[in-house]
N, C-alpha and C. Protein backbone atom coordinates (compact mmCIF):
# COMPACT_ATOMS: atom_id res chain seq x y z
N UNK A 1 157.53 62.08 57.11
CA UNK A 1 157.80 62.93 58.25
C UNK A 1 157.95 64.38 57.81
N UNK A 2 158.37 64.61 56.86
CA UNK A 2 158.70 66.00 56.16
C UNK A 2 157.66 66.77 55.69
N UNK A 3 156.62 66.01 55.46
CA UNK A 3 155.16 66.60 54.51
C UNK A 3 154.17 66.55 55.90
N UNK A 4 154.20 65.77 56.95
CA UNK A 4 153.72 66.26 58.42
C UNK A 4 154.24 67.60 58.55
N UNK A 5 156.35 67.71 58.84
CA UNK A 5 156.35 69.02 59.65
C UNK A 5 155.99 70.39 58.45
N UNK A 6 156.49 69.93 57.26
CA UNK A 6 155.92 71.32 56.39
C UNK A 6 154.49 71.28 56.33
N UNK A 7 153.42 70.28 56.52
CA UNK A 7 151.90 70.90 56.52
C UNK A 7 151.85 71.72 58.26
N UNK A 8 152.58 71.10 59.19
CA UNK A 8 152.44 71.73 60.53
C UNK A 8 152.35 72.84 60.36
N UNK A 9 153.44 73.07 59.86
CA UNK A 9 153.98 74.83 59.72
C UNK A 9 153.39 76.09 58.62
N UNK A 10 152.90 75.15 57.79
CA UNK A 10 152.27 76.19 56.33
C UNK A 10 150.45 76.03 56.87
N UNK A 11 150.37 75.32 57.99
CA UNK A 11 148.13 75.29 58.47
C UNK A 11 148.02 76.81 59.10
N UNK A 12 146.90 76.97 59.55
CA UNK A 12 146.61 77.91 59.92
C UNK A 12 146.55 77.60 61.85
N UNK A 13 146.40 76.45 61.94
CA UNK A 13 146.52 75.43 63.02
C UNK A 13 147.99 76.52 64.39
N UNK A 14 147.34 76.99 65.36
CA UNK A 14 148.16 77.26 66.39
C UNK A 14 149.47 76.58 66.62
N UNK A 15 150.54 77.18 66.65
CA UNK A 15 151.73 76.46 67.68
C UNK A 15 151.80 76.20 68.53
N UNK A 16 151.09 76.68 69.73
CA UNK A 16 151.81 76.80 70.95
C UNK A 16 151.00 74.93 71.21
N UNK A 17 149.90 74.52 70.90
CA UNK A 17 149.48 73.22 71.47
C UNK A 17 150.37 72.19 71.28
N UNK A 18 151.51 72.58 70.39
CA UNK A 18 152.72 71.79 69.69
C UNK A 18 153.37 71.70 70.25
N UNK A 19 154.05 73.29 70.74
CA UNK A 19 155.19 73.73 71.43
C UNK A 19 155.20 73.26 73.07
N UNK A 20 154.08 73.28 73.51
CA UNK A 20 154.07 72.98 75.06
C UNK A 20 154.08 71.97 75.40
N UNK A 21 154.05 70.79 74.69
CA UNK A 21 155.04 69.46 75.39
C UNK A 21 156.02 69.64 75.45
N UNK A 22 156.96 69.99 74.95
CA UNK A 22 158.44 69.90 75.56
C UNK A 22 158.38 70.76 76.51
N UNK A 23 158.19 71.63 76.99
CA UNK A 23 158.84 72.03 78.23
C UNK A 23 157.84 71.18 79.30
N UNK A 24 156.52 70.75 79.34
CA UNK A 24 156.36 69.91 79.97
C UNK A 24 156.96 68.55 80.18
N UNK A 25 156.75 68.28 79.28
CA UNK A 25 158.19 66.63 79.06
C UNK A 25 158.82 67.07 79.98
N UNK A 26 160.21 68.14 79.28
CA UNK A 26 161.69 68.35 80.20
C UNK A 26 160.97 68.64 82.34
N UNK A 27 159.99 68.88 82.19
CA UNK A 27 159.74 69.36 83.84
C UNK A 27 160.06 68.03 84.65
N UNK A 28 159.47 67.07 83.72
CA UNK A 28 159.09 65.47 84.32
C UNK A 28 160.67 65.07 84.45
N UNK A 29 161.40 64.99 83.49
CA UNK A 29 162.55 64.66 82.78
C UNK A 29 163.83 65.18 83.75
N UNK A 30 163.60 66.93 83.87
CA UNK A 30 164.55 67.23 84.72
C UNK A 30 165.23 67.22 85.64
N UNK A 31 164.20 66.98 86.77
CA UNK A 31 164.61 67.19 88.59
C UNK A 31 165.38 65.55 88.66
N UNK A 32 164.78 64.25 88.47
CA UNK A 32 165.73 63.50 89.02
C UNK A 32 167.01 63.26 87.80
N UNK A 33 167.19 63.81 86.76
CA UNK A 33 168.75 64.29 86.02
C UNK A 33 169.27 65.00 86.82
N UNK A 34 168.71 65.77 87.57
CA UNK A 34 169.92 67.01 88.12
C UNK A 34 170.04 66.39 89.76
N UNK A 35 169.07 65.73 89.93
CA UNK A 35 169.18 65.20 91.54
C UNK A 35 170.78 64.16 91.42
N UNK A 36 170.48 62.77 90.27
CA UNK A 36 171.49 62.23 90.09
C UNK A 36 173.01 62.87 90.00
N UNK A 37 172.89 64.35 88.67
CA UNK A 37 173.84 64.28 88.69
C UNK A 37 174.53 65.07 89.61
N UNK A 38 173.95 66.02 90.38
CA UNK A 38 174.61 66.32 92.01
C UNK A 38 175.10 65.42 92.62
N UNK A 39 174.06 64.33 93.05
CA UNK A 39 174.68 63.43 93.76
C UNK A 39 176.17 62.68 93.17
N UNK A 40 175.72 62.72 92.26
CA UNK A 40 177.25 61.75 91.41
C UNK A 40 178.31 62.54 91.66
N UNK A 41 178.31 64.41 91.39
CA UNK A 41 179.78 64.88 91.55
C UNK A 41 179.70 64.91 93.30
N UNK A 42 178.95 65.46 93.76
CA UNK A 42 179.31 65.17 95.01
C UNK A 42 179.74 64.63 96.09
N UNK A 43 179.56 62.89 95.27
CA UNK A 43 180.58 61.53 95.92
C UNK A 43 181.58 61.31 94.66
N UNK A 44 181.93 62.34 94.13
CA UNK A 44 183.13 62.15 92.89
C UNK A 44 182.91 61.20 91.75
N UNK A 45 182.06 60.79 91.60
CA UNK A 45 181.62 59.50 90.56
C UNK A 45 181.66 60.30 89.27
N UNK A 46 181.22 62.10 89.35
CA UNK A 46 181.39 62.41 88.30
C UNK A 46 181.94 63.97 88.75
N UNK A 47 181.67 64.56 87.54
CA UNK A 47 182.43 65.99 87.35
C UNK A 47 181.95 66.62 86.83
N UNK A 48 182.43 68.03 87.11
CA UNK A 48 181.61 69.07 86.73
C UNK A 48 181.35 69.11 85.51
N UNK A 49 182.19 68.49 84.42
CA UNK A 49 181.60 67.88 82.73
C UNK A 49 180.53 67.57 82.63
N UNK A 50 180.29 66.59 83.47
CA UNK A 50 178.87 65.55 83.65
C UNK A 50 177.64 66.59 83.54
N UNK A 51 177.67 67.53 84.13
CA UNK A 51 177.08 68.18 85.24
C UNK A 51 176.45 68.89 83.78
N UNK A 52 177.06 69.12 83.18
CA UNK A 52 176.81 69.81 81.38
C UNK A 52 175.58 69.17 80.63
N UNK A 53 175.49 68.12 81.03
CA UNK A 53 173.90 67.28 80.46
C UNK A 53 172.80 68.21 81.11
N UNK A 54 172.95 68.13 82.29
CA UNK A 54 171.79 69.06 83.15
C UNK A 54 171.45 70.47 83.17
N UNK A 55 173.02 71.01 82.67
CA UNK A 55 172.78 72.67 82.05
C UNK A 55 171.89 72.54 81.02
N UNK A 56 172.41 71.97 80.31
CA UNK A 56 172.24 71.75 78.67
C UNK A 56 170.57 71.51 78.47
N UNK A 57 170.20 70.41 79.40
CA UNK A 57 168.52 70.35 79.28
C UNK A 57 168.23 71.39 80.41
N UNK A 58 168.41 72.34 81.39
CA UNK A 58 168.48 73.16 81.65
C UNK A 58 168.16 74.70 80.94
N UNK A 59 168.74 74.64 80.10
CA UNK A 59 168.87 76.09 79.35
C UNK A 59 167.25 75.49 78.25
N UNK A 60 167.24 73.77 77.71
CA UNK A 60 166.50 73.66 76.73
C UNK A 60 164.91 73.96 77.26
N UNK A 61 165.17 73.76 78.92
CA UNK A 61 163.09 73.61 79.39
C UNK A 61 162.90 75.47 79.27
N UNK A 62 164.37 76.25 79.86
CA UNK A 62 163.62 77.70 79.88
C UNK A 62 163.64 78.31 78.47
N UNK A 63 164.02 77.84 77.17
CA UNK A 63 163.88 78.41 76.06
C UNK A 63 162.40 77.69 75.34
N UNK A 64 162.51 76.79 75.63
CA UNK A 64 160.97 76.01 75.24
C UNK A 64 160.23 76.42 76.03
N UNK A 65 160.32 76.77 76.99
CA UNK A 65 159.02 77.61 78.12
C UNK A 65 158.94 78.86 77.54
N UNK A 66 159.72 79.56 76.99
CA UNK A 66 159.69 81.15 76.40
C UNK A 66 159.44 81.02 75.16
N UNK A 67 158.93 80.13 74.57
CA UNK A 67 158.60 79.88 73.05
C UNK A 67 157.18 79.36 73.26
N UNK A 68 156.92 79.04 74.29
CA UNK A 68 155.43 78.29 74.67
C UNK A 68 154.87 79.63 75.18
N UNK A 69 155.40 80.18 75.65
CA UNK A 69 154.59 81.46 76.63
C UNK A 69 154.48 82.72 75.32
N UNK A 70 155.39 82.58 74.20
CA UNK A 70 155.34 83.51 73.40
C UNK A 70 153.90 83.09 72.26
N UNK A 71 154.08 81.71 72.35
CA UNK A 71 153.31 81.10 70.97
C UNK A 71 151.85 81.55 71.97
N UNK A 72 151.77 81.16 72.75
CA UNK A 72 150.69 81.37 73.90
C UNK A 72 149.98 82.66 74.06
N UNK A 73 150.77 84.15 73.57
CA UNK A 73 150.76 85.04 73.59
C UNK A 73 149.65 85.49 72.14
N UNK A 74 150.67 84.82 71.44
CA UNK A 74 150.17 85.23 69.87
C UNK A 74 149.14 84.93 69.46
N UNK A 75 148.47 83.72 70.34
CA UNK A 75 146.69 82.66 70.09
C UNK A 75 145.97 83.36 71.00
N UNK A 76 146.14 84.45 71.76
CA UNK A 76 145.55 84.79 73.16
C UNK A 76 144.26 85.63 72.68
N UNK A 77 145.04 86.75 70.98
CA UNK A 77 143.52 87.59 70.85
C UNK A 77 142.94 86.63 70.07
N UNK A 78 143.08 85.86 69.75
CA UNK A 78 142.19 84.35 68.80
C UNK A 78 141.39 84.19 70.08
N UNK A 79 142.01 83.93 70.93
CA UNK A 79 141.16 83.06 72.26
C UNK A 79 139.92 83.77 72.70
N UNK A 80 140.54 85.18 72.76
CA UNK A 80 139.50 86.00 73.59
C UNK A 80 137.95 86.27 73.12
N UNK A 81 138.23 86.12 71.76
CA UNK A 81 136.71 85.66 71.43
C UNK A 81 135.81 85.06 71.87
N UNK A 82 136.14 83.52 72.74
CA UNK A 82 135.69 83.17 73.45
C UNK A 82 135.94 82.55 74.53
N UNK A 83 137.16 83.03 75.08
CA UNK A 83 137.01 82.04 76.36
C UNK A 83 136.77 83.54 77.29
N UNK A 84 136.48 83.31 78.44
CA UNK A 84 136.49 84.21 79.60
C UNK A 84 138.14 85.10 79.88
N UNK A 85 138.33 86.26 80.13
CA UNK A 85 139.37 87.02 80.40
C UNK A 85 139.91 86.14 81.61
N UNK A 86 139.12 85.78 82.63
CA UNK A 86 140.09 85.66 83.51
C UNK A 86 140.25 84.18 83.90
N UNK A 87 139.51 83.38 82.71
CA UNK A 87 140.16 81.88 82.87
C UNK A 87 141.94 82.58 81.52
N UNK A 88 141.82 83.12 80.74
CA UNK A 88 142.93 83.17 79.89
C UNK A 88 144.52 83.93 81.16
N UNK A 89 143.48 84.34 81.72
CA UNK A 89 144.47 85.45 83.29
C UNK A 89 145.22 84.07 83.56
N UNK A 90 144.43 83.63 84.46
CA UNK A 90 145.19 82.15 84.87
C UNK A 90 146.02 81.29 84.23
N UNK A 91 145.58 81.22 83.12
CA UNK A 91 146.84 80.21 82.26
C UNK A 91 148.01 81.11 82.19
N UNK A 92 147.61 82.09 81.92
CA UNK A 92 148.89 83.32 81.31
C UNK A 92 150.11 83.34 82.70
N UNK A 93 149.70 83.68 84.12
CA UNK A 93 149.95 83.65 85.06
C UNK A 93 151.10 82.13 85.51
N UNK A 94 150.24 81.19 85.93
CA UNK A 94 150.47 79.86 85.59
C UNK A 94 151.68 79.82 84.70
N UNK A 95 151.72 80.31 83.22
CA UNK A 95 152.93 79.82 82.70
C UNK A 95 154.19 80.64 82.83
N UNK A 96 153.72 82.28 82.89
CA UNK A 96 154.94 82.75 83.61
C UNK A 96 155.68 82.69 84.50
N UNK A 97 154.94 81.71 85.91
CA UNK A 97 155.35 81.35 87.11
C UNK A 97 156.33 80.11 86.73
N UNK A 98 156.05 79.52 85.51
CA UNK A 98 156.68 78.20 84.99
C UNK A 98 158.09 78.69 84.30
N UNK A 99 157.83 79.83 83.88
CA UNK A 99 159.13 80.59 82.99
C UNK A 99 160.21 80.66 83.90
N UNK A 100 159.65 81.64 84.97
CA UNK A 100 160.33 82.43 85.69
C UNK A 100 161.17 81.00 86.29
N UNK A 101 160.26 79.93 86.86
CA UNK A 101 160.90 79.04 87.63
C UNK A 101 161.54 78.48 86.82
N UNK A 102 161.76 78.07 85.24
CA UNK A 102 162.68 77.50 84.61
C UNK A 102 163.69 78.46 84.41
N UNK A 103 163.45 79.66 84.08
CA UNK A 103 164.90 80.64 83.70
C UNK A 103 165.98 80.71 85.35
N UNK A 104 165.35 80.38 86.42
CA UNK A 104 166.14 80.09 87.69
C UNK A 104 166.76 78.54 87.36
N UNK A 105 166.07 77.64 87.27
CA UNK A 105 166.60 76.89 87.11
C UNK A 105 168.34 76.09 86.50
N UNK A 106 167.48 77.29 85.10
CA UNK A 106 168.78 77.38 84.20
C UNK A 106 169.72 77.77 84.66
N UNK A 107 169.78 79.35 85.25
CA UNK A 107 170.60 80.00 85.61
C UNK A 107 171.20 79.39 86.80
N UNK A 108 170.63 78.58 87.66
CA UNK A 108 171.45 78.02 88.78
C UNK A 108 172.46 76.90 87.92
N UNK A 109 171.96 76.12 87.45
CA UNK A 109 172.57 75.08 86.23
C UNK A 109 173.93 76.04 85.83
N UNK A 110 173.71 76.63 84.90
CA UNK A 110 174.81 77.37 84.41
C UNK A 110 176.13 77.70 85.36
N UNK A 111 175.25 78.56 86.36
CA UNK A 111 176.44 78.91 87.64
C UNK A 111 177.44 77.66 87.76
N UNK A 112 176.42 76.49 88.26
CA UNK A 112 176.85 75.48 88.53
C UNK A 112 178.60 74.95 87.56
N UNK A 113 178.29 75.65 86.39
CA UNK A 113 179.25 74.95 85.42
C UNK A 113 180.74 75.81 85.58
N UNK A 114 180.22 77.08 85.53
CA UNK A 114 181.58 78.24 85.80
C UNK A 114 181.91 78.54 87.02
N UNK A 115 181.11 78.46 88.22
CA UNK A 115 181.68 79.17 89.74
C UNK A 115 182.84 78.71 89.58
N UNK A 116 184.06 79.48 89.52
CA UNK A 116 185.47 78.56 90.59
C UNK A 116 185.17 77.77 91.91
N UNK A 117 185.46 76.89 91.67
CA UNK A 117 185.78 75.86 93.40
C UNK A 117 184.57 75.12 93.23
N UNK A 118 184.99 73.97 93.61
CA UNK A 118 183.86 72.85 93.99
C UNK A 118 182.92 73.07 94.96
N UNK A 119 183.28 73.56 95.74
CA UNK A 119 181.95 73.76 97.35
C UNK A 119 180.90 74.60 96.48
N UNK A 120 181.11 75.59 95.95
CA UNK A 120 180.09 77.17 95.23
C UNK A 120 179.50 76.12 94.05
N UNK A 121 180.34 75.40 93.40
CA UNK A 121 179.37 74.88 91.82
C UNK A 121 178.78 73.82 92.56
N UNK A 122 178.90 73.20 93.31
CA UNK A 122 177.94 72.07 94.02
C UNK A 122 176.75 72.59 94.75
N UNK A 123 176.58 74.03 95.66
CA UNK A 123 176.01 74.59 96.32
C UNK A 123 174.89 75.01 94.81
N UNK A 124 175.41 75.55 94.17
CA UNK A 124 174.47 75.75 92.96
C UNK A 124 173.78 75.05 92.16
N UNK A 125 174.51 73.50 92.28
CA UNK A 125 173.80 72.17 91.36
C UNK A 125 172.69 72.34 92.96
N UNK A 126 173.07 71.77 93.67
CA UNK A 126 172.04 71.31 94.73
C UNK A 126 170.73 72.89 94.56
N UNK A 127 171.08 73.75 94.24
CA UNK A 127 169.83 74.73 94.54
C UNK A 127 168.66 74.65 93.65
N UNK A 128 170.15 74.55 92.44
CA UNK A 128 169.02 73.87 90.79
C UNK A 128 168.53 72.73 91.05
N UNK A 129 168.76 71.91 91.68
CA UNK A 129 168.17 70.57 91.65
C UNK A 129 166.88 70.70 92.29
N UNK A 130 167.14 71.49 93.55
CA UNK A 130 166.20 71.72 94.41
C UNK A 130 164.92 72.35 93.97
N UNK A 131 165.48 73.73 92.80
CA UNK A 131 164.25 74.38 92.46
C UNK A 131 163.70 73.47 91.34
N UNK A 132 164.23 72.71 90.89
CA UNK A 132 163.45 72.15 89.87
C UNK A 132 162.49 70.78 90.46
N UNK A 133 162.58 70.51 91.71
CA UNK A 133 161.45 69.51 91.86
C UNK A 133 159.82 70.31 91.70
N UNK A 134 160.27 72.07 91.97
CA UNK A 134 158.74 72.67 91.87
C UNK A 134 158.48 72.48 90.72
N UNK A 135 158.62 72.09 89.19
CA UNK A 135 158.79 72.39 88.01
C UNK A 135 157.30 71.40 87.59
N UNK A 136 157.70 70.21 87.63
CA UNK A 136 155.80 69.20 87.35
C UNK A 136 155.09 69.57 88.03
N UNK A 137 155.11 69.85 89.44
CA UNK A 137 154.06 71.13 89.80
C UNK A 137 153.28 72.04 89.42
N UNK A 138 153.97 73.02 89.02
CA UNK A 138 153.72 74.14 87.79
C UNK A 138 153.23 73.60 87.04
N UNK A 139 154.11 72.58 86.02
CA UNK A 139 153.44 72.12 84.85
C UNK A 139 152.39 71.60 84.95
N UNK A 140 151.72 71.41 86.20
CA UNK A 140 150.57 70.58 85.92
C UNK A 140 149.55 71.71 86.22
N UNK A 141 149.81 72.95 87.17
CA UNK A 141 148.57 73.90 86.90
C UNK A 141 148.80 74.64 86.08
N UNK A 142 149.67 75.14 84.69
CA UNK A 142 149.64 75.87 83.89
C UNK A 142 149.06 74.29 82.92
N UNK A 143 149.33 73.76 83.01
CA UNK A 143 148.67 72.78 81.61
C UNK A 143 146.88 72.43 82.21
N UNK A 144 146.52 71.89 83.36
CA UNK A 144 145.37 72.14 83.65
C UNK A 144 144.89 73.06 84.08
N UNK A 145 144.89 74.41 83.50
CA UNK A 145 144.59 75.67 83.12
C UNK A 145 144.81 75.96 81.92
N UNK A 146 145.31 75.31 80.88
CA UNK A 146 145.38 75.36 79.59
C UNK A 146 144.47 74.35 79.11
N UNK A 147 143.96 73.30 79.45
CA UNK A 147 143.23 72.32 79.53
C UNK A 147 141.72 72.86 79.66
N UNK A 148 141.44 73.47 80.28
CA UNK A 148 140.28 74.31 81.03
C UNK A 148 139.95 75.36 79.32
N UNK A 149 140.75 75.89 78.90
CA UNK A 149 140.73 76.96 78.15
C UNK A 149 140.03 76.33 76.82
N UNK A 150 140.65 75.15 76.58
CA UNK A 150 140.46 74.29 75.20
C UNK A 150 138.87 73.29 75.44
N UNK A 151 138.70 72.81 76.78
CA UNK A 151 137.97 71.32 76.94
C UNK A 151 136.38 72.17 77.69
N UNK A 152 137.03 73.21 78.42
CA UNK A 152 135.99 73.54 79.25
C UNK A 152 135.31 75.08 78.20
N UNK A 153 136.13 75.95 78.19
CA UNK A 153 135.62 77.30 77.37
C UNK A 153 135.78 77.20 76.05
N UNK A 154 136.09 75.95 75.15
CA UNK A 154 136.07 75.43 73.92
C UNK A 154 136.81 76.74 73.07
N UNK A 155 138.25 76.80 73.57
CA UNK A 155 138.93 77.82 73.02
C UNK A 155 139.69 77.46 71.39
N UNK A 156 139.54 75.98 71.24
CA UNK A 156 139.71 75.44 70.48
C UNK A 156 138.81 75.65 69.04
N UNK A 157 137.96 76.36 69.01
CA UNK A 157 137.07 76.73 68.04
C UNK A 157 137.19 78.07 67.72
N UNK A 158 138.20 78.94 67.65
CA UNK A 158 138.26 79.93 67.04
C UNK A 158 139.19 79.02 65.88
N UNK A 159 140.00 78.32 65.84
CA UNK A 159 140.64 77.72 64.85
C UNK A 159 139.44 76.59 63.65
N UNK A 160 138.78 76.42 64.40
CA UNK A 160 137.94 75.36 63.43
C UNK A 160 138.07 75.36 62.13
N UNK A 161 137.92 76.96 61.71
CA UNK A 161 137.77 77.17 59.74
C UNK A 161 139.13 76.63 59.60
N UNK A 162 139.83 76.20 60.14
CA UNK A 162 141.59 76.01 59.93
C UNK A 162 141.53 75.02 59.08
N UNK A 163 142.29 74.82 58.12
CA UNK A 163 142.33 73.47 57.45
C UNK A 163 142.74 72.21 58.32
N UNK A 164 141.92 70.99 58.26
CA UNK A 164 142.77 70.02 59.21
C UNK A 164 141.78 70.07 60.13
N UNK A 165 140.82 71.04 60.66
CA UNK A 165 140.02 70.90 62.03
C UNK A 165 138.90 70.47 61.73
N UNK A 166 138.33 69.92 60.64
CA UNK A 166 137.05 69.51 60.76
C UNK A 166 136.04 70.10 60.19
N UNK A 167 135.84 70.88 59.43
CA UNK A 167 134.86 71.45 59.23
C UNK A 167 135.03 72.57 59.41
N UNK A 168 134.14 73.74 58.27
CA UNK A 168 134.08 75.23 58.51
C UNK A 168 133.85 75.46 60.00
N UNK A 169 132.55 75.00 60.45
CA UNK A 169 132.15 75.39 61.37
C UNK A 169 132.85 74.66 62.79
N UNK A 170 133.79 73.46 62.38
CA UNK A 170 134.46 73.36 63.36
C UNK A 170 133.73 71.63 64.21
N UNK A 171 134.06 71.25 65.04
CA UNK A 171 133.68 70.05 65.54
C UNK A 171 132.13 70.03 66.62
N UNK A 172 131.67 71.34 66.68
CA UNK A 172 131.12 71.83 67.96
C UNK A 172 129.98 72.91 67.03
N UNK A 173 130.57 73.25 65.50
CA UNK A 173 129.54 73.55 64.43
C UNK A 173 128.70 73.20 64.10
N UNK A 174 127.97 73.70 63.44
CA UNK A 174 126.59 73.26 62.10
C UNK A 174 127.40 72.25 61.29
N UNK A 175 128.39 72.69 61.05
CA UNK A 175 128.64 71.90 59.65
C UNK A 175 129.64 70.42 60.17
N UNK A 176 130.17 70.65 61.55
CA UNK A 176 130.75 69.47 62.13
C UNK A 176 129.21 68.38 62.54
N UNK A 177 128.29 69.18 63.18
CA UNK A 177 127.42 68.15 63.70
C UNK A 177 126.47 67.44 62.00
N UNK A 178 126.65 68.40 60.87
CA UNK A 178 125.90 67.49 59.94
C UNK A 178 126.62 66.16 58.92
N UNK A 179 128.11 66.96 59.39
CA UNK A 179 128.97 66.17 58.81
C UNK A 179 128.79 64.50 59.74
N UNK A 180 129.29 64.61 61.02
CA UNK A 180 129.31 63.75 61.59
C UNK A 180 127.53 62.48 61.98
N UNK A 181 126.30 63.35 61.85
CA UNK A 181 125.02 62.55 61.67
C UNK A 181 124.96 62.22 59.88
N UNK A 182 125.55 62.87 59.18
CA UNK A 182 126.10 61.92 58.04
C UNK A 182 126.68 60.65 57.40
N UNK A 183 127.45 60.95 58.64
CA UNK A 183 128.61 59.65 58.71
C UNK A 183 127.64 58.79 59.40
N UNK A 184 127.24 59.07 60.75
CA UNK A 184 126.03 58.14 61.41
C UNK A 184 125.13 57.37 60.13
N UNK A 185 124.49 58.01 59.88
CA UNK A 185 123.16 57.87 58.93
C UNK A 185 124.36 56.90 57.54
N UNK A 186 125.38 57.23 57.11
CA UNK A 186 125.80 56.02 56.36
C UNK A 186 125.80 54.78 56.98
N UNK A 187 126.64 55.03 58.36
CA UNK A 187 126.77 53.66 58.42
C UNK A 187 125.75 52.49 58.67
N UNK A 188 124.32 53.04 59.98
CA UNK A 188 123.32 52.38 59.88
C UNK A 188 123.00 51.94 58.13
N UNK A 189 123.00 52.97 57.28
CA UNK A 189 122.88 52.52 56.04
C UNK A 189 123.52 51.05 55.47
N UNK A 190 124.69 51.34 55.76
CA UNK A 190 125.48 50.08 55.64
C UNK A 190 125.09 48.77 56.18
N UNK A 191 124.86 49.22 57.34
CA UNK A 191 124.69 47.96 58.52
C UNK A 191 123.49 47.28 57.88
N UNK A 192 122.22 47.90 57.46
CA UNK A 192 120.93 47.85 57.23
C UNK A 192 120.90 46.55 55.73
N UNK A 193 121.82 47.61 55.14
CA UNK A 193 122.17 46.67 53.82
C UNK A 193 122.39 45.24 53.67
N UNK A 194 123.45 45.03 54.56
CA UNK A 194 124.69 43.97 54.85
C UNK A 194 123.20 42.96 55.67
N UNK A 195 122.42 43.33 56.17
CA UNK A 195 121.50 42.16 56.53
C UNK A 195 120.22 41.67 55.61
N UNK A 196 120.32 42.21 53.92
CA UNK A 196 119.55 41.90 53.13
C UNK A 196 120.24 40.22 52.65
């Protein structure tokens, strides 16, 4: 596990394709945690303690969303080589709308924990709860708009020379397509053999 995360980190290999599951995960993850745990302090089953799980992954989707939108930032002049300006517009867009809606999130969460009085920190769980059902929403047009960038405008090939990707030229290269009718051409070889 250790020689995975130190080759992760020492490749030439992008972060952000790393980084952006978790805040997608937490989108899925979040809204019915915070739906429950409203409901729970609200018929007293629990307390505003409780309520600290939901800050807590709260604060974790808008700091992993600002580490995804940053890593996202840093691959963008890699990208522009080849993908289109204004398919990269859209993703960029897309995930700030995801930021913005998780840093509310949070911040309603939080309120939730310090307002004095029960009516105001409940009014604030219920708003967070509320804004976070938009959250897999988002995540699903900032990720299929990130999807688009990699599958459709093959943004994924400015990294190719990367160690780990396949080939100088990458999977979509000269040197990926001779590598791979190589491998072809062995194995018929093989096959060919094995029936002498």
């Amino acid at each position: 596990m250790l020689n995975v995360l130190s080759s992760a980190l020492s490749s030439d290999l992008p972060l952000h394709p790393a980084i952006v599951h978790l805040p997608i995960g937490l989108s899925v993850v979040l809204p019915p945690v915070l739906i429950a745990l409203a409901v729970l302090w609200y018929r007293e089953r629990a307390d505003r303690a409780a309520w600290a799980i939901g800050a807590v992954l709260s604060v974790m989707l808008a700091v992993s969303s600002y580490v995804a939108t940053e890593t996202g930032e840093e691959d963008e002049e890699r990208v522009e080589e080849v993908v289109p300006e204004d398919a990269i517009h859209e993703h960029e867009e897309a995930a700030e709308a995801f930021l913005v809606l998780s840093g509310v999130v949070a911040a309603l969460s939080a309120a939730a924990l310090i307002i004095p009085g029960r009516k105001f920190a409940l009014i604030a769980a219920g708003l967070s709860s509320a804004v976070s059902l938009t959250l897999p929403l988002q995540a699903l047009v900032v990720g299929h708009a990130g999807g688009e960038l990699v599958y459709v405008h093959n943004a994924a090939s400015v990294h190719a020379g990367a160690p780990g990707a396949g080939g100088e030229a990458g999977a979509g290269g000269e040197a990926g397509e001779a590598s791979e009718a190589g491998a072809v051409g062995e194995a018929r070889g093989r096959l060919e053999g094995d029936d002498d």
